[in-house]
N, C-alpha and C. Protein backbone atom coordinates (compact mmCIF):
# COMPACT_ATOMS: atom_id res chain seq x y z
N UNK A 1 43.56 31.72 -76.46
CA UNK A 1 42.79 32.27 -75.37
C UNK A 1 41.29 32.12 -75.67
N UNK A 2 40.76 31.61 -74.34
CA UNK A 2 39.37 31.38 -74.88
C UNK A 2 38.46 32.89 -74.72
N UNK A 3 37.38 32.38 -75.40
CA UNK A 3 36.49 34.11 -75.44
C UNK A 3 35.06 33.25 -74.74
N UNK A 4 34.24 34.44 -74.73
CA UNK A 4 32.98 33.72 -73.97
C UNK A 4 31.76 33.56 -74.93
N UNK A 5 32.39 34.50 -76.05
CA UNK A 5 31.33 32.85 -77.08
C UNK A 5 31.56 31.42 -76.89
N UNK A 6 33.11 31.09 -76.91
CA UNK A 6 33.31 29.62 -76.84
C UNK A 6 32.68 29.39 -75.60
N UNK A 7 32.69 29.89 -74.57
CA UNK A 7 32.27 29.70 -73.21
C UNK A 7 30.48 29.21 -73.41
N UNK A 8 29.64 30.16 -73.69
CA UNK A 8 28.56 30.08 -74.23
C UNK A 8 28.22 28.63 -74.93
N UNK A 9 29.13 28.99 -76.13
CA UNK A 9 28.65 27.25 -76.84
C UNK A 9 28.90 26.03 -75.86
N UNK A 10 29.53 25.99 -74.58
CA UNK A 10 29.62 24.86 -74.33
C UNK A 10 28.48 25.32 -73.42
N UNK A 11 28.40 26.07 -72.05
CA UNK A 11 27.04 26.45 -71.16
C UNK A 11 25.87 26.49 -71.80
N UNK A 12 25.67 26.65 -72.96
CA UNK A 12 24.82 27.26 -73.18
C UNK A 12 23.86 29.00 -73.63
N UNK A 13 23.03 29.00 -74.35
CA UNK A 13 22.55 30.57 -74.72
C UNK A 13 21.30 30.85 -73.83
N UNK A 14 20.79 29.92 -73.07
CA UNK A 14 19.60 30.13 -72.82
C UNK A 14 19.78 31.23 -71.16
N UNK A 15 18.92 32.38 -71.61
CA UNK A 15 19.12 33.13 -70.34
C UNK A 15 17.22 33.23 -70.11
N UNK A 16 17.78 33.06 -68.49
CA UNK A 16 16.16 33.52 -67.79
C UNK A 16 15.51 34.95 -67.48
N UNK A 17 14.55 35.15 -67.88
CA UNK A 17 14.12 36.01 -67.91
C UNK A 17 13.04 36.70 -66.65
N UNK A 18 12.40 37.75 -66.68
CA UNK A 18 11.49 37.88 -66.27
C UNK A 18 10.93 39.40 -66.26
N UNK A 19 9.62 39.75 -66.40
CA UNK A 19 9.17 41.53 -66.23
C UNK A 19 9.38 42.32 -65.71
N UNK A 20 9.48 43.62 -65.57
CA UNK A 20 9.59 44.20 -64.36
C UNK A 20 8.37 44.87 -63.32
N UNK A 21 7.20 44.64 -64.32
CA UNK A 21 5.89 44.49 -63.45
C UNK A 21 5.66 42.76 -62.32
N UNK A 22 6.50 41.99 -62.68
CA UNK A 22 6.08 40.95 -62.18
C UNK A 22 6.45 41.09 -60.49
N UNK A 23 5.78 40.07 -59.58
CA UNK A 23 6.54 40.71 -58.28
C UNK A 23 7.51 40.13 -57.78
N UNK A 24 8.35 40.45 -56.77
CA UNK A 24 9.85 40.11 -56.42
C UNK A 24 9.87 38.47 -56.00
N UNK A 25 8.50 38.09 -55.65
CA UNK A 25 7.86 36.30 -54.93
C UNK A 25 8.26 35.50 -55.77
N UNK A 26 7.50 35.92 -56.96
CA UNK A 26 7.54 35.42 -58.36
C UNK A 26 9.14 35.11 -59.28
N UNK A 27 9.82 35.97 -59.07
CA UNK A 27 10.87 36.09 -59.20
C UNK A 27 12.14 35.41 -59.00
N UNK A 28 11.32 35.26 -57.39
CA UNK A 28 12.51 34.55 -56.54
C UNK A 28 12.04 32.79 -56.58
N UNK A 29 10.62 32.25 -56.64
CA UNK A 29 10.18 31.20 -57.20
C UNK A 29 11.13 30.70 -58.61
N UNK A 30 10.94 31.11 -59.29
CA UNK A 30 11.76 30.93 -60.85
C UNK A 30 13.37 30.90 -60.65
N UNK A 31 13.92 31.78 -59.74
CA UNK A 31 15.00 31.48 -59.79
C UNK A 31 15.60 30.16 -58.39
N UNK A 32 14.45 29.97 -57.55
CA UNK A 32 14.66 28.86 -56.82
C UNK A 32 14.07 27.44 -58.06
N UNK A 33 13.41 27.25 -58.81
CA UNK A 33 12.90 26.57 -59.88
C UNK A 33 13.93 26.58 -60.40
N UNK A 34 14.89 27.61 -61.05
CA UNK A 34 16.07 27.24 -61.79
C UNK A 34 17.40 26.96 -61.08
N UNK A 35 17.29 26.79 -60.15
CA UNK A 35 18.71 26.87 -59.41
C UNK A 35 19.65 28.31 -60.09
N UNK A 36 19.26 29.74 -60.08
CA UNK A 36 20.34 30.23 -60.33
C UNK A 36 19.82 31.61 -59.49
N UNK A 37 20.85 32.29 -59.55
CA UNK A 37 20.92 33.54 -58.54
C UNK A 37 20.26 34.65 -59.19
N UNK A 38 20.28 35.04 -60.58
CA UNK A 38 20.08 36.50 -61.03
C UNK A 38 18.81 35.97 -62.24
N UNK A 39 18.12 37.30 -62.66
CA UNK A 39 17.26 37.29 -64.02
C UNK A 39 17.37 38.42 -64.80
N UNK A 40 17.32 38.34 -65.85
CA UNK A 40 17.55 39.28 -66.37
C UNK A 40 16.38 40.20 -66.92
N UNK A 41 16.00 41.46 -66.95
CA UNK A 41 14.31 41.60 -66.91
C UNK A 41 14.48 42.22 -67.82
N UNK A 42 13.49 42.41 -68.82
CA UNK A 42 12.93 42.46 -70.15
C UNK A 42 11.69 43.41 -70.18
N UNK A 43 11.33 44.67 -70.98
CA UNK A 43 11.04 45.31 -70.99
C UNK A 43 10.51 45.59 -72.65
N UNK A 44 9.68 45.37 -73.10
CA UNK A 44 9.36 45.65 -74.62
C UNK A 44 10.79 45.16 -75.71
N UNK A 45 11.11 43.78 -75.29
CA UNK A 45 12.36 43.29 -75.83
C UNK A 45 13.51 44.28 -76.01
N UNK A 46 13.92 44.73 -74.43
CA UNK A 46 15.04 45.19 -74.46
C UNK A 46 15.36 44.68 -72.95
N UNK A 47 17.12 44.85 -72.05
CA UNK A 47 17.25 44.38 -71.35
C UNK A 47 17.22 45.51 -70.43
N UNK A 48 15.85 45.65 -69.22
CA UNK A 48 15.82 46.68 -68.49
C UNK A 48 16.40 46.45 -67.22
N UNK A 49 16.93 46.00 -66.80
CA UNK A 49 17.63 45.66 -65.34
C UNK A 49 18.12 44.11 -65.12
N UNK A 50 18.50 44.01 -64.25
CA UNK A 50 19.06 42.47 -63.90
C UNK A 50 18.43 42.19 -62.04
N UNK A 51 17.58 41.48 -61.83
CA UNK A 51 17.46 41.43 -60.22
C UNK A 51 18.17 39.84 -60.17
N UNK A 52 18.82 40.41 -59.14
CA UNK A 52 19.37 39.02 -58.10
C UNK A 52 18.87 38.95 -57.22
N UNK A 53 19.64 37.67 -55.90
CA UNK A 53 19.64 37.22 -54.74
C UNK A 53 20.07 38.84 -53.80
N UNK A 54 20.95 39.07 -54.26
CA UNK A 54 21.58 40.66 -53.47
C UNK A 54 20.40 41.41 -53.38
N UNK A 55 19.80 41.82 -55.02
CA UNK A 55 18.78 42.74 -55.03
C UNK A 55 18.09 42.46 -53.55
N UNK A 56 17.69 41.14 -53.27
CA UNK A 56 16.11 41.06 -53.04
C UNK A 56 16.84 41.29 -51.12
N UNK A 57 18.38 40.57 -50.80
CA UNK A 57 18.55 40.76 -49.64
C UNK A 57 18.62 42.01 -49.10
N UNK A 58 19.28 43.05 -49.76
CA UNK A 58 19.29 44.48 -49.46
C UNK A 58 18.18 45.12 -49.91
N UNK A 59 16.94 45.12 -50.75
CA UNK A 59 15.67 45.64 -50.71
C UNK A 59 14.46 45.40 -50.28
N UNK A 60 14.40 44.13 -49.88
CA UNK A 60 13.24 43.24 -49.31
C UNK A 60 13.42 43.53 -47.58
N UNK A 61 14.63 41.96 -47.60
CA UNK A 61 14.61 41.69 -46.33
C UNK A 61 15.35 42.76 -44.59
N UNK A 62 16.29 43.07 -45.41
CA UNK A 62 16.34 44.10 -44.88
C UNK A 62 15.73 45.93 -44.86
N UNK A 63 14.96 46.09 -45.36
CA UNK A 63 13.79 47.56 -45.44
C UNK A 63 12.56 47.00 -45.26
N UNK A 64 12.23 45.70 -44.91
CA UNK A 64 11.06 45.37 -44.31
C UNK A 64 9.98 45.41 -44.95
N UNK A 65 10.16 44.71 -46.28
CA UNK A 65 9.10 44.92 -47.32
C UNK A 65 8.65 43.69 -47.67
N UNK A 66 7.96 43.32 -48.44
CA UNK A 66 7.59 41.94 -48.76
C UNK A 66 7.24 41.32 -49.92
N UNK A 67 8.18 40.38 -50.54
CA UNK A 67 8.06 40.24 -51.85
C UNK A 67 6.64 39.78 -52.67
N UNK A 68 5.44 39.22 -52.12
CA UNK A 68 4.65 39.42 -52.71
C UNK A 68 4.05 40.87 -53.02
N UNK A 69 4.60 42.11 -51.98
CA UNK A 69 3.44 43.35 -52.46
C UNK A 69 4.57 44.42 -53.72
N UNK A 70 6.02 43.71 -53.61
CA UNK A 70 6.99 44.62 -53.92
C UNK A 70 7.09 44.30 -55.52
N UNK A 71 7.28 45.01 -56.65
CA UNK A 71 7.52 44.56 -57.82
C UNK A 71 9.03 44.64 -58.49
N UNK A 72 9.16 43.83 -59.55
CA UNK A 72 10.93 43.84 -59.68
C UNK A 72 11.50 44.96 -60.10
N UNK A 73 10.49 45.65 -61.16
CA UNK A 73 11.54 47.20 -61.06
C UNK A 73 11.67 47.93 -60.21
N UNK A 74 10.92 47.84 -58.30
CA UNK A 74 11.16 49.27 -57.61
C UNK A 74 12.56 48.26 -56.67
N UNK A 75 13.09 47.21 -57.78
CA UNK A 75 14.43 47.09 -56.34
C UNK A 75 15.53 46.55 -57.82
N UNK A 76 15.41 46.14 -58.60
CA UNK A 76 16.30 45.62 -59.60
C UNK A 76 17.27 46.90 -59.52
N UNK A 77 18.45 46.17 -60.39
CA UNK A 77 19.52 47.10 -60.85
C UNK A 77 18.70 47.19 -62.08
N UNK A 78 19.37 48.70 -62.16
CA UNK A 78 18.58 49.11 -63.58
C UNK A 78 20.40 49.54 -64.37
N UNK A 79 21.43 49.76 -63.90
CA UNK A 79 22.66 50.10 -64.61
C UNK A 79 23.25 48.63 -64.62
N UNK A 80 22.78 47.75 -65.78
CA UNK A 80 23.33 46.66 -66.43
C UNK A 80 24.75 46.65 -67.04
N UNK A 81 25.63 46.39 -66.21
CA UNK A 81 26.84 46.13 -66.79
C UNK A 81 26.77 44.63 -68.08
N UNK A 82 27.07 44.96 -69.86
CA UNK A 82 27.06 44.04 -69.99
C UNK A 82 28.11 43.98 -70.90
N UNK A 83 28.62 42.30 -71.63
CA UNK A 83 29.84 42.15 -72.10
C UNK A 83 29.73 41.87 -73.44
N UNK A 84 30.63 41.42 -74.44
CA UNK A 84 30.58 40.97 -75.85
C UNK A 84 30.91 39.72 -75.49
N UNK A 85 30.33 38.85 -76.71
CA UNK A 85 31.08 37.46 -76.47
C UNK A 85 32.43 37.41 -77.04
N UNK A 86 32.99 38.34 -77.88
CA UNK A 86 34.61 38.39 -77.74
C UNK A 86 35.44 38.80 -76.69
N UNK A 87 34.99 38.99 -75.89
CA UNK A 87 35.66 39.54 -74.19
C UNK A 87 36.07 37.84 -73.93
N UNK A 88 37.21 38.20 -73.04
CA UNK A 88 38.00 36.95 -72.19
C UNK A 88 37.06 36.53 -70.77
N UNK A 89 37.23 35.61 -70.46
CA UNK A 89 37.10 35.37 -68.75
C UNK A 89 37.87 36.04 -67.98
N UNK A 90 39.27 36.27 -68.62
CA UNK A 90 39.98 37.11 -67.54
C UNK A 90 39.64 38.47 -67.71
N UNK A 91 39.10 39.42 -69.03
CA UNK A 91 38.47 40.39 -68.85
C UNK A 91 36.83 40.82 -68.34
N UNK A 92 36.48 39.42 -68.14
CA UNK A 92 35.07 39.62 -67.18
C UNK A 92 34.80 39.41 -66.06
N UNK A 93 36.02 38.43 -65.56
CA UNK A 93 36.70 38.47 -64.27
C UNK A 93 37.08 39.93 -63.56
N UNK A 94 37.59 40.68 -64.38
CA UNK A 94 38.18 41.92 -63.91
C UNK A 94 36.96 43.02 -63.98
N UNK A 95 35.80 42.60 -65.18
CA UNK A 95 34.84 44.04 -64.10
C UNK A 95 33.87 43.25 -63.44
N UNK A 96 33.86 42.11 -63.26
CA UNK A 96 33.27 42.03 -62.24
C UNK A 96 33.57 42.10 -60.73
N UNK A 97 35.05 42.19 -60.59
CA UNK A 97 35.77 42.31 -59.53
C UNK A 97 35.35 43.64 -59.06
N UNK A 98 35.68 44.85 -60.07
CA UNK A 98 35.68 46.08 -60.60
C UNK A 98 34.59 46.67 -59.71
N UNK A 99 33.15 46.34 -60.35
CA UNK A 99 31.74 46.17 -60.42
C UNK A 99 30.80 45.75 -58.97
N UNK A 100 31.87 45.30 -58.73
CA UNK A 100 31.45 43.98 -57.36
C UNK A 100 30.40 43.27 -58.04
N UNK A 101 30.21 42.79 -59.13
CA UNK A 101 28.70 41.73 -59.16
C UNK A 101 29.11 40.15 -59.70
N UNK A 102 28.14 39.78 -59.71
CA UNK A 102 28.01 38.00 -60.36
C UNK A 102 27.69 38.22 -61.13
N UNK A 103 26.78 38.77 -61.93
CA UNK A 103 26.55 38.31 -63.40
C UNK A 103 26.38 39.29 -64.37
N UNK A 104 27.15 38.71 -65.54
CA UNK A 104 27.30 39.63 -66.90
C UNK A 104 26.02 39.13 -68.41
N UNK A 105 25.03 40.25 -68.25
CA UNK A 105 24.46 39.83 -69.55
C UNK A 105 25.03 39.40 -70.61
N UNK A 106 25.33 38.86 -71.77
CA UNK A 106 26.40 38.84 -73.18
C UNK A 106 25.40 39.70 -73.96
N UNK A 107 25.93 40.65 -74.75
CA UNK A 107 24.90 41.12 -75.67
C UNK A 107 25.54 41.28 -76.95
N UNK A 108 24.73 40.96 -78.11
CA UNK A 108 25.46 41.21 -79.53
C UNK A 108 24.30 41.72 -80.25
N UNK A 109 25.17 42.82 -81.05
CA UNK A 109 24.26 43.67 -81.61
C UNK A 109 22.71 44.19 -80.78
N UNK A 110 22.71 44.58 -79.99
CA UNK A 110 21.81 44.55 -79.15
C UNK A 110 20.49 43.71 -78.87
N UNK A 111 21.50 42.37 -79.59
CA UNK A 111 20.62 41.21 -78.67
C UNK A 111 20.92 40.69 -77.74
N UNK A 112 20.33 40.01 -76.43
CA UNK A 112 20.66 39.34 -75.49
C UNK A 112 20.84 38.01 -76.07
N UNK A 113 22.68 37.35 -75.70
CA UNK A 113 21.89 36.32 -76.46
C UNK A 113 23.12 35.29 -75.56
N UNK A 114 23.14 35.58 -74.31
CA UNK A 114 23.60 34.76 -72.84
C UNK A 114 23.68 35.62 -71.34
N UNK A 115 24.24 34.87 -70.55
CA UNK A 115 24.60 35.01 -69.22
C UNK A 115 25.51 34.28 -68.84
N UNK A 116 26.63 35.16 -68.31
CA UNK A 116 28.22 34.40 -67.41
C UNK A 116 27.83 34.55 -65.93
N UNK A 117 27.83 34.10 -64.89
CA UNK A 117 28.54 33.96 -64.02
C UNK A 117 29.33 34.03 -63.86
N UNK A 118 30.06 34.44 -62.15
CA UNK A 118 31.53 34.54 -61.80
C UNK A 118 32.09 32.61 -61.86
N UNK A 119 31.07 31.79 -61.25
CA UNK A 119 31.00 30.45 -61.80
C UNK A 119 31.41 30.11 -62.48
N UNK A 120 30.93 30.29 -63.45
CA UNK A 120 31.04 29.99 -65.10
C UNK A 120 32.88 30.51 -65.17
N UNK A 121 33.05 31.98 -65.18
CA UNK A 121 33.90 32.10 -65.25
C UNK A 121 35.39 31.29 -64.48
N UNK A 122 35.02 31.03 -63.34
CA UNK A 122 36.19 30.80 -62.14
C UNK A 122 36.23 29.15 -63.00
N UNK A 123 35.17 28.19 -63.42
CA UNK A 123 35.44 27.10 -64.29
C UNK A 123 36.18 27.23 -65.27
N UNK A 124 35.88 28.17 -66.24
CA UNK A 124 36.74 28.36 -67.29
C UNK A 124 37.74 28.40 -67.17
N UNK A 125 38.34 29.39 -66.33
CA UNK A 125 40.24 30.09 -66.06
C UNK A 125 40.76 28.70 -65.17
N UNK A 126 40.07 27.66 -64.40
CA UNK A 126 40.60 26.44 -64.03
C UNK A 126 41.05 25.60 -65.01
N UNK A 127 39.72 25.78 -65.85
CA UNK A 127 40.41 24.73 -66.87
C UNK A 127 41.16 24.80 -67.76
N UNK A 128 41.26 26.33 -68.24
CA UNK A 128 42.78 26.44 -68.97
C UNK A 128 43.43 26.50 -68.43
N UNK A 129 43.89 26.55 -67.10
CA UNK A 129 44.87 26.52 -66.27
C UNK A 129 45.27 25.10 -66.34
N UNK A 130 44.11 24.27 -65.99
CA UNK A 130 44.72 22.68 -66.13
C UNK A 130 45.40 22.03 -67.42
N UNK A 131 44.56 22.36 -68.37
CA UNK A 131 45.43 22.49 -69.54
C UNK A 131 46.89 23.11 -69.99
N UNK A 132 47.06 23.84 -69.36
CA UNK A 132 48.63 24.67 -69.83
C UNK A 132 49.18 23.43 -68.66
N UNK A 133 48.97 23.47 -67.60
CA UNK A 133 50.08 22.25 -66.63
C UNK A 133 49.99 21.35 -67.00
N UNK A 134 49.09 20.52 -67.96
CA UNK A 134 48.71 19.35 -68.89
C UNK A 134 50.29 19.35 -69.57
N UNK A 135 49.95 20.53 -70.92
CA UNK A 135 50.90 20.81 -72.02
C UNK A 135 52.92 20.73 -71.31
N UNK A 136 52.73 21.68 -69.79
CA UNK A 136 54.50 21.77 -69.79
C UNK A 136 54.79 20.60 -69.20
N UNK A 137 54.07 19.30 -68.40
CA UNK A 137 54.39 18.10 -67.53
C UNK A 137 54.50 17.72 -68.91
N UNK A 138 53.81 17.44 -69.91
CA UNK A 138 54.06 16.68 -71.04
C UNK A 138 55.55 16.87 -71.53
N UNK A 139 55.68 18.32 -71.79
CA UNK A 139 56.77 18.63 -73.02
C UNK A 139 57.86 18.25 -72.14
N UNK A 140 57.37 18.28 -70.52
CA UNK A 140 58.79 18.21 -69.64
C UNK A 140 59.35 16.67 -69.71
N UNK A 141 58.51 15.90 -69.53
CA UNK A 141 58.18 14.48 -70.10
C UNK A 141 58.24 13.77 -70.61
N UNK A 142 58.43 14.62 -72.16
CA UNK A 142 58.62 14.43 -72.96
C UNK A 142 59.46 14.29 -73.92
């Protein structure tokens, strides 16, 4: 069974960041620059909230505010659900179902030191899936 360290070593460790003084414009620039949905915000090197695409649709656009005057901590999640990299896909699958969200900080020893997606994840559980129907067509096959 794979874990999401292995997951990690193949995606990658690098997670995006950003302040929570910075403003929501800024924010949403960097994550249109990165192609990805969420950031994870950083606070005197610790992980103080996570803002997404959600954040900004339910605090911005709908309450009629505007992301250049608005800053990322008065709309971020500040209750960071986050995971170990010994956790499964199918156990991060399940709080994020749980949770309702997309993305899981990884933290070890209270370092940040990735980010899963439901993405990331829904790739993973495909491809061991393809693999096990790999293994029984073979042995059947075989």
């Amino acid at each position: 069974m794979q874990t999401v360290n292995q997951l990690l070593q193949r995606k990658g460790h690098g997670v995006e960041t950003i302040e929570p003084n910075a403003s929501v414009f800024d924010a949403l620039k960097l994550m249109a620059d990165k192609g990805i949905g969420s950031l994870v915000v950083i606070e005197n090197e610790k992980v103080a909230g996570l803002f997404s695409e959600r954040d900004y649709a339910r605090n911005i656009i709908l309450k009629g505010r505007t992301s250049k005057e608005t800053q990322v901590k008065e709309i971020m999640t500040s209750q960071v659900v986050v995971i170990n990299p010994r956790q499964t896909p199918e156990e991060c699958m399940a709080i994020m179902t749980e949770k309702r969200i997309r993305h899981l900080p990884v933290m070890q020893d209270d370092e940040l030191i990735g980010i899963i997606s439901i993405g990331d994840l829904v790739k993973a559980i495909i491809e061991e899936q393809q693999f096990v129907i790999e293994q029984l067509v073979s042995y059947i096959n075989g």
